[in-house]
PDB file of N, CA and C in Angstrom:
ATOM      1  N   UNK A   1      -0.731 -22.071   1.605  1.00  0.00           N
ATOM      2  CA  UNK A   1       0.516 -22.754   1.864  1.00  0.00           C
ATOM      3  C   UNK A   1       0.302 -24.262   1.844  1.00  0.00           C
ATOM      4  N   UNK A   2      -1.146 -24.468   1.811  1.00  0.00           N
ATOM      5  CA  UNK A   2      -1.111 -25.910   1.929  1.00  0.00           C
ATOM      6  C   UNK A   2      -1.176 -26.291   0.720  1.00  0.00           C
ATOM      7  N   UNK A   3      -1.499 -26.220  -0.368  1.00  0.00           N
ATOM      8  CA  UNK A   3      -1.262 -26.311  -1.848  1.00  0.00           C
ATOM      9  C   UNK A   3      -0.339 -26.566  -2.259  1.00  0.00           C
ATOM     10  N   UNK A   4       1.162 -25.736  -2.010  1.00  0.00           N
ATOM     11  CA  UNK A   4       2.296 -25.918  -2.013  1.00  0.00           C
ATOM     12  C   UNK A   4       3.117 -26.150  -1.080  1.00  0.00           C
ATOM     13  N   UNK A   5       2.765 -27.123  -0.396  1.00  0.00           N
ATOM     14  CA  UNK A   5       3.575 -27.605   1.195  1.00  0.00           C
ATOM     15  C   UNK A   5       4.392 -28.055   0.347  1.00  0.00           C
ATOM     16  N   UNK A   6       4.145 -28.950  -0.419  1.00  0.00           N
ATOM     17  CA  UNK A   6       5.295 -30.055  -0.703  1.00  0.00           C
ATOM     18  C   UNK A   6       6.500 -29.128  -1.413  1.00  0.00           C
ATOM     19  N   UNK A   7       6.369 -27.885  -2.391  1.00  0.00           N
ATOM     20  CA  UNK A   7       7.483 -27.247  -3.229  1.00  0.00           C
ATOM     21  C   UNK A   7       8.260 -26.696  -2.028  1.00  0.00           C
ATOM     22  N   UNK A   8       7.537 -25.995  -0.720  1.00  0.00           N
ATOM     23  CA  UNK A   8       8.237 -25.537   0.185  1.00  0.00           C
ATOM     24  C   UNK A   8       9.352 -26.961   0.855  1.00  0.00           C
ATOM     25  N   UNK A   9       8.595 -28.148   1.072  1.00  0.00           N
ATOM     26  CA  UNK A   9       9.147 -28.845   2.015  1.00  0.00           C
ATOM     27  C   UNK A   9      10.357 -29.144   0.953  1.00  0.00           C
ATOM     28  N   UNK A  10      10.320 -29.441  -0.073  1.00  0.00           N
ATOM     29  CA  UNK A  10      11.507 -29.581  -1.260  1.00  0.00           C
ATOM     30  C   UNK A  10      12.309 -28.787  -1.010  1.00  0.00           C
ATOM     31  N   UNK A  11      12.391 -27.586  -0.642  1.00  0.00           N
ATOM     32  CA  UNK A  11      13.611 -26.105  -0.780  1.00  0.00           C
ATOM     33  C   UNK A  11      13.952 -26.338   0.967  1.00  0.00           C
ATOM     34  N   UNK A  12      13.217 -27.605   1.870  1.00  0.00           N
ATOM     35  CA  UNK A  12      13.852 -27.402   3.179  1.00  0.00           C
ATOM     36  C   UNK A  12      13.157 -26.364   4.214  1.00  0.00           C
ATOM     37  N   UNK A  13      12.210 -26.003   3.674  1.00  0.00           N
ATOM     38  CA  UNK A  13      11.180 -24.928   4.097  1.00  0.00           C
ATOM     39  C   UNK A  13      10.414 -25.541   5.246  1.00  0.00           C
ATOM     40  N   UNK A  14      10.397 -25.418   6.742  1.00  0.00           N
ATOM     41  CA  UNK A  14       9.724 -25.402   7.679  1.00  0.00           C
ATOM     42  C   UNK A  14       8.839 -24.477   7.742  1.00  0.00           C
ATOM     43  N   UNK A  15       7.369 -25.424   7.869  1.00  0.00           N
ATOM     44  CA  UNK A  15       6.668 -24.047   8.056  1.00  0.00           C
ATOM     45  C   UNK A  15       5.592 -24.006   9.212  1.00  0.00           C
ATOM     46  N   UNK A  16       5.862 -22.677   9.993  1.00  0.00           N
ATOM     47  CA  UNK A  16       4.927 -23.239  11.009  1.00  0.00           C
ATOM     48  C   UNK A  16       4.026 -21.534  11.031  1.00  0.00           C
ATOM     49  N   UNK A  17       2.788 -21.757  11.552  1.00  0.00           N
ATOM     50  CA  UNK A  17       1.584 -21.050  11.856  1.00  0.00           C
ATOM     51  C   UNK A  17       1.404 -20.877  13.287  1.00  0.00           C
ATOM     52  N   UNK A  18       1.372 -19.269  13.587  1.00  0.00           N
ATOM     53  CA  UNK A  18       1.026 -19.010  15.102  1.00  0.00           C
ATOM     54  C   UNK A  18      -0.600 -18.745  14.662  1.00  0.00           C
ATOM     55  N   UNK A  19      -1.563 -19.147  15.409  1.00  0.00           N
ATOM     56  CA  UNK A  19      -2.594 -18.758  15.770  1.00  0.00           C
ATOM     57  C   UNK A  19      -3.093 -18.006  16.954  1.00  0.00           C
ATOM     58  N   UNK A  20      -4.335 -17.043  16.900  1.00  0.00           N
ATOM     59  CA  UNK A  20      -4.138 -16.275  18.235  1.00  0.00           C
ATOM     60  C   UNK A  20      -5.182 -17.350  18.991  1.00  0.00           C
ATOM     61  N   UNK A  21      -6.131 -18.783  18.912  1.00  0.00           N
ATOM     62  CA  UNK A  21      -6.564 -19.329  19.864  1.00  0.00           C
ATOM     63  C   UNK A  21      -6.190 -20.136  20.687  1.00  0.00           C
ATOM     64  N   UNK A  22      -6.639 -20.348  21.426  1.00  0.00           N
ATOM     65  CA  UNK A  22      -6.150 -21.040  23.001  1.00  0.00           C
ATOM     66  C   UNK A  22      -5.814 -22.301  21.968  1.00  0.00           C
ATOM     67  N   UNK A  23      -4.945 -23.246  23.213  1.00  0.00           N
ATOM     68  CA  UNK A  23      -4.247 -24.585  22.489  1.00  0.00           C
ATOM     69  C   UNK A  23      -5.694 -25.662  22.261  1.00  0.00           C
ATOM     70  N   UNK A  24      -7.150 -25.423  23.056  1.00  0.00           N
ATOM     71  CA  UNK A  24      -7.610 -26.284  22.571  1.00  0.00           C
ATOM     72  C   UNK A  24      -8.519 -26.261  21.283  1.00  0.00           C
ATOM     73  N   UNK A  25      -9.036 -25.046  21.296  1.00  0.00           N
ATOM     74  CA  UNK A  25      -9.229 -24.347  19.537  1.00  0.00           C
ATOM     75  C   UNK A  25      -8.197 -24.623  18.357  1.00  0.00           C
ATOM     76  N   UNK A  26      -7.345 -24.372  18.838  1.00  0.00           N
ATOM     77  CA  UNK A  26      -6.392 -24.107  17.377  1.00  0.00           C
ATOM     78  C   UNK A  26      -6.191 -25.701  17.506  1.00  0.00           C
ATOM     79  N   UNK A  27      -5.871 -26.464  17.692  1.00  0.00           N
ATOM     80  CA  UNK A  27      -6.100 -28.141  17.895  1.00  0.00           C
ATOM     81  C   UNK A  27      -6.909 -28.795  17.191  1.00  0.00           C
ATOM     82  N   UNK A  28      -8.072 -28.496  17.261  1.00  0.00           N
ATOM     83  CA  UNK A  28      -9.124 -28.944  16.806  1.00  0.00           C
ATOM     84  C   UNK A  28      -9.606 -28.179  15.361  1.00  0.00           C
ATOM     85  N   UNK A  29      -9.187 -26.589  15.232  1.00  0.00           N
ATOM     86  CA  UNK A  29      -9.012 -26.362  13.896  1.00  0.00           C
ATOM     87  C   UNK A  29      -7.869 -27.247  12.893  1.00  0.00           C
ATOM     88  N   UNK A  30      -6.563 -27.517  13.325  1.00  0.00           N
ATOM     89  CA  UNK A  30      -5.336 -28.038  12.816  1.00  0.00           C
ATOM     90  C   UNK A  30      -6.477 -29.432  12.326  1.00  0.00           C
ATOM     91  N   UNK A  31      -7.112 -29.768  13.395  1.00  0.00           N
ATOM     92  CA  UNK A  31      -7.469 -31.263  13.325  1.00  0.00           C
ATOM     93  C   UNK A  31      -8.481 -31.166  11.736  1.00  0.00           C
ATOM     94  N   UNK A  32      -9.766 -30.202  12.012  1.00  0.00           N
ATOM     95  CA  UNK A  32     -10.509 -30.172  11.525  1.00  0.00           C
ATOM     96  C   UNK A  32     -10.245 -29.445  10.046  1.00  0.00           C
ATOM     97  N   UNK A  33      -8.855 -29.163   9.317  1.00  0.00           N
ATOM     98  CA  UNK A  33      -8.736 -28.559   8.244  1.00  0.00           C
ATOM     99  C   UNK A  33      -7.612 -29.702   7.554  1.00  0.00           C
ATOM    100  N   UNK A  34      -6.748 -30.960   8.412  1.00  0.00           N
ATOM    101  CA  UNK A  34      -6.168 -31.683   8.198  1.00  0.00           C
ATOM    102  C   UNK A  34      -4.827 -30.510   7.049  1.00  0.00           C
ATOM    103  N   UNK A  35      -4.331 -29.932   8.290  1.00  0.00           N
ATOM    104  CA  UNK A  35      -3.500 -29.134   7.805  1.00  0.00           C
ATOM    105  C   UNK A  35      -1.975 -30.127   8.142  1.00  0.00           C
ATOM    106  N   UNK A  36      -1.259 -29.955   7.056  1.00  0.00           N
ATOM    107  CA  UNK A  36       0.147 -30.854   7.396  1.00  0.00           C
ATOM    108  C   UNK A  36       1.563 -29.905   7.540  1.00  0.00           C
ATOM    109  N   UNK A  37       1.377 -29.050   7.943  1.00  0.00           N
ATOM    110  CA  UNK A  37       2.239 -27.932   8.444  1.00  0.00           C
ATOM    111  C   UNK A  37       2.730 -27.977  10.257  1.00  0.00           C
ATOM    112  N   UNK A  38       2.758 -27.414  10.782  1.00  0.00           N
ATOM    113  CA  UNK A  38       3.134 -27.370  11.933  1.00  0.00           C
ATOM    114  C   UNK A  38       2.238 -25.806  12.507  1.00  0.00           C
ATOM    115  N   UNK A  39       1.668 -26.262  13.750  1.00  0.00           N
ATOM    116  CA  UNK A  39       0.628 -24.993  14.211  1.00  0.00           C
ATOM    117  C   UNK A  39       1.099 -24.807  15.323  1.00  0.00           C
ATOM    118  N   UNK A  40       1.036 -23.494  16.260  1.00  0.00           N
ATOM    119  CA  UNK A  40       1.785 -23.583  17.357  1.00  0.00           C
ATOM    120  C   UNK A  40       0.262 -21.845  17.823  1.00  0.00           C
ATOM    121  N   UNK A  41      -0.337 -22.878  19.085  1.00  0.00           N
ATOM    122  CA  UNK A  41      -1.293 -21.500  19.044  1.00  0.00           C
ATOM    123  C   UNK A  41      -0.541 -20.446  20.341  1.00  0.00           C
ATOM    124  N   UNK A  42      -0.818 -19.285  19.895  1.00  0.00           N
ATOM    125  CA  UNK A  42      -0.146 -18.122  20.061  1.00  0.00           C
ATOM    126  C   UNK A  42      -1.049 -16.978  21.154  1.00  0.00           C
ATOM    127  N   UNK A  43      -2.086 -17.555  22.540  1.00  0.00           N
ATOM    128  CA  UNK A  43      -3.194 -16.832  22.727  1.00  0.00           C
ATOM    129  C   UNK A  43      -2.534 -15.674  23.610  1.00  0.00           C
ATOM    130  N   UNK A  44      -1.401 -16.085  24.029  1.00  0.00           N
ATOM    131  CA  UNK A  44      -1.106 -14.109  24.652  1.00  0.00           C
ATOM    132  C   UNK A  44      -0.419 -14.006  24.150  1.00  0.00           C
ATOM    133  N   UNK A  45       0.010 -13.527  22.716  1.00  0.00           N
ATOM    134  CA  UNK A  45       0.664 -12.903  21.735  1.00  0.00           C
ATOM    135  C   UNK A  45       2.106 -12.453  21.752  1.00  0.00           C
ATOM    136  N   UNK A  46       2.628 -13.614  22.615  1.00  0.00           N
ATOM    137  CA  UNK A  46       3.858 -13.387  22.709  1.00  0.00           C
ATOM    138  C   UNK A  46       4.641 -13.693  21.946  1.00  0.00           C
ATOM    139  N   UNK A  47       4.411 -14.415  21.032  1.00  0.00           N
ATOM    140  CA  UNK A  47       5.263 -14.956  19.367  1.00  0.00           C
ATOM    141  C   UNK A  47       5.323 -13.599  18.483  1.00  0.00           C
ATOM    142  N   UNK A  48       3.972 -13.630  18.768  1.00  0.00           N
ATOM    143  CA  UNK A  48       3.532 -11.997  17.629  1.00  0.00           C
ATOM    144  C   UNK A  48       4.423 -10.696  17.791  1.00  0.00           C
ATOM    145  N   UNK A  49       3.890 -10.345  19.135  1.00  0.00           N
ATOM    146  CA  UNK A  49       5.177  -9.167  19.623  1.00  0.00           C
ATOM    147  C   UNK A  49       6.410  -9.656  19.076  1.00  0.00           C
ATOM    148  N   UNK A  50       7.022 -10.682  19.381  1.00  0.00           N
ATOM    149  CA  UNK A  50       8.411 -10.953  18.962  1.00  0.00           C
ATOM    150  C   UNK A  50       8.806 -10.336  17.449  1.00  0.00           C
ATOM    151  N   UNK A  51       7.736 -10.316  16.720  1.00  0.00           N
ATOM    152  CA  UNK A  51       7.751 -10.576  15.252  1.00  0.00           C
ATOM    153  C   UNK A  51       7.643  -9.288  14.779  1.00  0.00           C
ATOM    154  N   UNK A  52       6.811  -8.702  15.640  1.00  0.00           N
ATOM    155  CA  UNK A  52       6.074  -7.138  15.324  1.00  0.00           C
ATOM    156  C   UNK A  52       4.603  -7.567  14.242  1.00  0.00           C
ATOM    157  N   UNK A  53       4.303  -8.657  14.500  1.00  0.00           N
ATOM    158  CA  UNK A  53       2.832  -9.015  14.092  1.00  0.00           C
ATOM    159  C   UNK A  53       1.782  -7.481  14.721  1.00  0.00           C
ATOM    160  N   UNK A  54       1.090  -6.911  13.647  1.00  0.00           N
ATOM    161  CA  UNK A  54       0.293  -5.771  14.076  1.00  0.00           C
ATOM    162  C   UNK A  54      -1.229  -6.595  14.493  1.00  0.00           C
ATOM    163  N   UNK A  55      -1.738  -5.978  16.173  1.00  0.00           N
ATOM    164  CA  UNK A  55      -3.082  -6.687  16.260  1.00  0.00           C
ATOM    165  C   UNK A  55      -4.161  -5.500  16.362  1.00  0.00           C
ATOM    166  N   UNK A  56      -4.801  -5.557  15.261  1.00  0.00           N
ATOM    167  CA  UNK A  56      -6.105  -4.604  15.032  1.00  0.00           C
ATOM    168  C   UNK A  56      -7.478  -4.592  15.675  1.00  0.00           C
ATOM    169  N   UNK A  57      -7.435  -4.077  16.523  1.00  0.00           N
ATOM    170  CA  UNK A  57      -9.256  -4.815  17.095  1.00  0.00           C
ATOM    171  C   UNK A  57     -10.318  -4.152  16.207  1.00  0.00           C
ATOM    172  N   UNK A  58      -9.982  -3.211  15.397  1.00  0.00           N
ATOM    173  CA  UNK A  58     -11.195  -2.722  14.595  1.00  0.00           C
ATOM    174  C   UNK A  58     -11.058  -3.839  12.999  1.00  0.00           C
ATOM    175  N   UNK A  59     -10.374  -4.678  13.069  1.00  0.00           N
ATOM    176  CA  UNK A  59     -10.207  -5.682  11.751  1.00  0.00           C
ATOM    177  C   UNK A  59     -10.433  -6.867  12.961  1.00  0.00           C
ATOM    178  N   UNK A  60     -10.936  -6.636  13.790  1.00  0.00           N
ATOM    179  CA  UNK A  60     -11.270  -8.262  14.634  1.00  0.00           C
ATOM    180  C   UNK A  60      -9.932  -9.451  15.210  1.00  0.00           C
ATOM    181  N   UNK A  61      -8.438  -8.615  15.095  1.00  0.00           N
ATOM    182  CA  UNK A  61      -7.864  -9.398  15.583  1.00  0.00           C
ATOM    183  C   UNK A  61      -6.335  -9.159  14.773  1.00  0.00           C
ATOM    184  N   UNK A  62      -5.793  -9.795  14.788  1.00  0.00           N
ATOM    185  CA  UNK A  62      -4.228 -10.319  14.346  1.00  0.00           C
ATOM    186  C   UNK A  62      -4.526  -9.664  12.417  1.00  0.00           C
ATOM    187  N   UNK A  63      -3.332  -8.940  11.925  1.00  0.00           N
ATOM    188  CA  UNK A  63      -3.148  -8.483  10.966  1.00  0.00           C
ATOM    189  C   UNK A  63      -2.083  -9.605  10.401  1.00  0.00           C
ATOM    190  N   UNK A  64      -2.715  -9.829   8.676  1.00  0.00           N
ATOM    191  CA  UNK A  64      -1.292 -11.437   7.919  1.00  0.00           C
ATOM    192  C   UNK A  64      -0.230 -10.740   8.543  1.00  0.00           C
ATOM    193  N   UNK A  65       0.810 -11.539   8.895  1.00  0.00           N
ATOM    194  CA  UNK A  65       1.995 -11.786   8.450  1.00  0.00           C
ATOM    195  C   UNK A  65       3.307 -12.728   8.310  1.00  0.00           C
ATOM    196  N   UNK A  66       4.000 -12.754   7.201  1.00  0.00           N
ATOM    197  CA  UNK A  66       4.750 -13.764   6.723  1.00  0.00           C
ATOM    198  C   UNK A  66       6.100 -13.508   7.435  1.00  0.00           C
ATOM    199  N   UNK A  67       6.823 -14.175   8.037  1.00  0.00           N
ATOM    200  CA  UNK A  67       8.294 -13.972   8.230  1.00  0.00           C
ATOM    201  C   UNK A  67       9.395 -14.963   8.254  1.00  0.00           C
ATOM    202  N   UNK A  68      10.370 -14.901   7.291  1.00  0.00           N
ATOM    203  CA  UNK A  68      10.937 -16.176   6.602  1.00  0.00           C
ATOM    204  C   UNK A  68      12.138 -15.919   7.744  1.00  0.00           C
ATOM    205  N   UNK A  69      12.518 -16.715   8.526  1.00  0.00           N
ATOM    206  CA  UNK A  69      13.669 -17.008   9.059  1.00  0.00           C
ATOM    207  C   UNK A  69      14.902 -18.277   8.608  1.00  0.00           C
ATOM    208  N   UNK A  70      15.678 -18.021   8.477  1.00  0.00           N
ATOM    209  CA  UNK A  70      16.880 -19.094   7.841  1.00  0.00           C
ATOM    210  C   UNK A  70      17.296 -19.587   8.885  1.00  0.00           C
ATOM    211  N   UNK A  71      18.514 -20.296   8.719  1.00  0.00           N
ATOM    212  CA  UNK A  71      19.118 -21.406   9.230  1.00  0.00           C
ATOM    213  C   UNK A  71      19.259 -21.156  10.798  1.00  0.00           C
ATOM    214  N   UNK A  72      19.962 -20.124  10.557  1.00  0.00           N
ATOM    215  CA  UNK A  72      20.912 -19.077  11.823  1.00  0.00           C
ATOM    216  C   UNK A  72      20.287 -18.355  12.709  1.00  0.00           C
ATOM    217  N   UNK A  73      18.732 -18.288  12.432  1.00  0.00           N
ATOM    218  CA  UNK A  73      18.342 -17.625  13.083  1.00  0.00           C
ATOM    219  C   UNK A  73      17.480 -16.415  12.821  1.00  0.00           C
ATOM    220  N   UNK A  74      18.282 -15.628  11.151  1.00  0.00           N
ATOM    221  CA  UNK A  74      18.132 -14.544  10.603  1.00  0.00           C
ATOM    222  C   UNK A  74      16.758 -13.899  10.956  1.00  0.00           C
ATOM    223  N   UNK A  75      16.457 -12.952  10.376  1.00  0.00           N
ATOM    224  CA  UNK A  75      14.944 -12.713   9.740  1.00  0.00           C
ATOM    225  C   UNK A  75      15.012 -12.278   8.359  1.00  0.00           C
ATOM    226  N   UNK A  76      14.630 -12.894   7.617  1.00  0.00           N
ATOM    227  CA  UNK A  76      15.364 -12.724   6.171  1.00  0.00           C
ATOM    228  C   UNK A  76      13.924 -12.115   5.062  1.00  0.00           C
ATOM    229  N   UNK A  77      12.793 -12.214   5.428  1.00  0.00           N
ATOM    230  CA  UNK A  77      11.847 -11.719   4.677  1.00  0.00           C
ATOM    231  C   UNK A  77      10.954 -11.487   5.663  1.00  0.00           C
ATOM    232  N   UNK A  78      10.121 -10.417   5.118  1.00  0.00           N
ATOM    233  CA  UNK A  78       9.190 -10.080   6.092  1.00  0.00           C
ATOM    234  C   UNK A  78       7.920  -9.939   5.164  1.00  0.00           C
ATOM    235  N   UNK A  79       6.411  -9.685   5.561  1.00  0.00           N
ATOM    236  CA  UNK A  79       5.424  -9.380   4.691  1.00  0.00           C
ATOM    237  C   UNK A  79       4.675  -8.842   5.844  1.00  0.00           C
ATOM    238  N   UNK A  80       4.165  -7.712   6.155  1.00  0.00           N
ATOM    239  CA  UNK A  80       3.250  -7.534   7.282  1.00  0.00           C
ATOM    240  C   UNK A  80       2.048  -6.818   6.481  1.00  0.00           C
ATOM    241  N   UNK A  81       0.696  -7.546   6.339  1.00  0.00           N
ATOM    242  CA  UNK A  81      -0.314  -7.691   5.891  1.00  0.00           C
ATOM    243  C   UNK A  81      -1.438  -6.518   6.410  1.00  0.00           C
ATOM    244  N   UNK A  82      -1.985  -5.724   5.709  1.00  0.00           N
ATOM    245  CA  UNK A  82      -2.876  -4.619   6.166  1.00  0.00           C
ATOM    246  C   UNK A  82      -4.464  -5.382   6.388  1.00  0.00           C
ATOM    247  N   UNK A  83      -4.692  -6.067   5.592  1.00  0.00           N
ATOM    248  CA  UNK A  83      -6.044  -7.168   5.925  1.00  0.00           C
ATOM    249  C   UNK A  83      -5.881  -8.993   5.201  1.00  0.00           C
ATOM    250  N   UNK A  84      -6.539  -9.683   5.372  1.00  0.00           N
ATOM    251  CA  UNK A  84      -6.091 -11.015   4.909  1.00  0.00           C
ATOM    252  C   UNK A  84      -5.817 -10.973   3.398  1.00  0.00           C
ATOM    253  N   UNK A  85      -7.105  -9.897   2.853  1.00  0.00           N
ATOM    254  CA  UNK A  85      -6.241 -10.257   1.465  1.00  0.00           C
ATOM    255  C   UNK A  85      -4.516  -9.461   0.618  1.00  0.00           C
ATOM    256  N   UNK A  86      -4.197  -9.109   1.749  1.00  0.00           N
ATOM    257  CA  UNK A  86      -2.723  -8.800   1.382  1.00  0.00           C
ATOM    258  C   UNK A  86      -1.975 -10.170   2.100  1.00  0.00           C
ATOM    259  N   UNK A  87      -2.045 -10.548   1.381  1.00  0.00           N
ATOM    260  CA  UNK A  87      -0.920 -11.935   2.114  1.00  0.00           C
ATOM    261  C   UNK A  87      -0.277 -12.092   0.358  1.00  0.00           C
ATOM    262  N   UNK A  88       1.122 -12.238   0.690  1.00  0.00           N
ATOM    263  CA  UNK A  88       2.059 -12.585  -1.059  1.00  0.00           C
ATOM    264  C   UNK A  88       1.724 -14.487  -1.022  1.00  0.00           C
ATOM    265  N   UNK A  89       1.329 -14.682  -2.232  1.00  0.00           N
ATOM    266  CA  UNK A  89       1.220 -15.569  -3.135  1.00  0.00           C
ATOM    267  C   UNK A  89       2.329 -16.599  -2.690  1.00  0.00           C
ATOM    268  N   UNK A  90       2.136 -17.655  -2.880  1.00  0.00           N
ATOM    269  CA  UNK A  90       3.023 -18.548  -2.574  1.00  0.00           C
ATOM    270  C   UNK A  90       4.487 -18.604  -3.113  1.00  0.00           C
ATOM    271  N   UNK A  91       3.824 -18.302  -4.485  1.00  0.00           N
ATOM    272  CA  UNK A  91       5.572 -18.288  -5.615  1.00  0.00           C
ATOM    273  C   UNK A  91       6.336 -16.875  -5.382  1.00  0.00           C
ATOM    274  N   UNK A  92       5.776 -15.900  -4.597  1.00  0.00           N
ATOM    275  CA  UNK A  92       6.858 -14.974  -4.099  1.00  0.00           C
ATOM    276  C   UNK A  92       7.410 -15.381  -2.873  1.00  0.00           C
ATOM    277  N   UNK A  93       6.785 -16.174  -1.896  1.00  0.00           N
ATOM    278  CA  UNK A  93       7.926 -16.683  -0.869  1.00  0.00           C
ATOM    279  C   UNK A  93       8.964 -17.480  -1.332  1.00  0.00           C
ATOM    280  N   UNK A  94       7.942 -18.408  -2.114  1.00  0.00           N
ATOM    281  CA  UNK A  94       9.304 -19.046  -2.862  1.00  0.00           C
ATOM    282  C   UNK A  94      10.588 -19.189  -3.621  1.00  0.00           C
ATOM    283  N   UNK A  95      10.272 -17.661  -4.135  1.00  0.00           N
ATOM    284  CA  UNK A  95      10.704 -17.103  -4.673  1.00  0.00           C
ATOM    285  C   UNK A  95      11.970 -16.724  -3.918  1.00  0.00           C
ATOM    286  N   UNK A  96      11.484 -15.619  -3.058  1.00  0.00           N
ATOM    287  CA  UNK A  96      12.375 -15.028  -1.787  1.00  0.00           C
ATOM    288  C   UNK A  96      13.203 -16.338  -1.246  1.00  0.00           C
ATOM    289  N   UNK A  97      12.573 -17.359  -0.926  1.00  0.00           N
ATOM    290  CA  UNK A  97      13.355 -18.731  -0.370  1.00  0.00           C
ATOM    291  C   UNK A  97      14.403 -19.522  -1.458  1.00  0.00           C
ATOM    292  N   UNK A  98      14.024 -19.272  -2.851  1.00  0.00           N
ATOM    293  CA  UNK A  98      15.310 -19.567  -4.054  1.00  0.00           C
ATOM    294  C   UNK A  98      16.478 -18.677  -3.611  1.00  0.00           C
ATOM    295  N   UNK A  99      16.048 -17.081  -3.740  1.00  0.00           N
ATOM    296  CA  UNK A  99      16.945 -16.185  -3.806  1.00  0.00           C
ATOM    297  C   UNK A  99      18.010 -16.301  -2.738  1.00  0.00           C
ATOM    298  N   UNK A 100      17.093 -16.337  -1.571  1.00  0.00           N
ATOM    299  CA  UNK A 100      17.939 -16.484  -0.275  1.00  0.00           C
ATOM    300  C   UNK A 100      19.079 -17.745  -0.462  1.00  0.00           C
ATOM    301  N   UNK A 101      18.725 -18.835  -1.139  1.00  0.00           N
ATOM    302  CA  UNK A 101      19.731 -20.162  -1.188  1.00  0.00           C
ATOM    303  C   UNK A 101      20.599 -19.587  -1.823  1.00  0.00           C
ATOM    304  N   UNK A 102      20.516 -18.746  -2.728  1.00  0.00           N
ATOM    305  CA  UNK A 102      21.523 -18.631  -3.954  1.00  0.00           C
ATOM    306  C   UNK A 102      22.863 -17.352  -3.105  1.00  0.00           C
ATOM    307  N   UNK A 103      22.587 -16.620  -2.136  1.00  0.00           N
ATOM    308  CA  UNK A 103      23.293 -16.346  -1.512  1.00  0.00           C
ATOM    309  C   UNK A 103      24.368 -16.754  -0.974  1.00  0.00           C
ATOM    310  N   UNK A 104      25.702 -16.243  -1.005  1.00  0.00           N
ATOM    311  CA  UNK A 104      26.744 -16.569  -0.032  1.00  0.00           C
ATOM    312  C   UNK A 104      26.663 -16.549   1.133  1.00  0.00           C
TER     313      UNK A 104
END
């Protein structure tokens, strides 16, 4: 996502990252990857539940997942990830985030 921050930030695309470490870990990762997104760390998984984020302890933790919310509130796309390398490609969120504009 950081590759294409800027096509997202163009379509109006906020994007923010729950992490499952404490606020002073995930801080110092944000710091140390000079990520320009928005990070919000997540250590008793109360964002996640909200989301239905699946947490695996035999995969070491938090399973991907993507969830596009709109203006209103919606939940308008979802992606819930079986290991990291199932995460969709950037140009299918984007994708999903065209489609969604083009809606009434």
């Amino acid at each position: 996502m950081q590759r294409d921050h800027e096509q997202f930030r163009n379509r109006g695309v906020v994007i923010l990252v729950l992490g499952p470490e404490k606020p002073e870990a995930f801080r110092e990762y944000w710091k140390n990857e000079g990520l320009s997104f928005t990070g919000l760390p997540d250590p008793t998984h109360s964002v996640l539940k909200r989301y239905g984020q699946e947490v695996n302890l035999f995969r070491l933790g938090r399973m991907p997942a993507q969830v596009m919310i709109d203006r209103k509130g919606m939940v308008r796309y979802v992606h819930y990830g079986h290991s990291m390398m199932d995460i969709p490609e950037n140009g299918e969120i984007l994708a999903a985030v065209d489609a969604m504009e083009k809606e009434p």
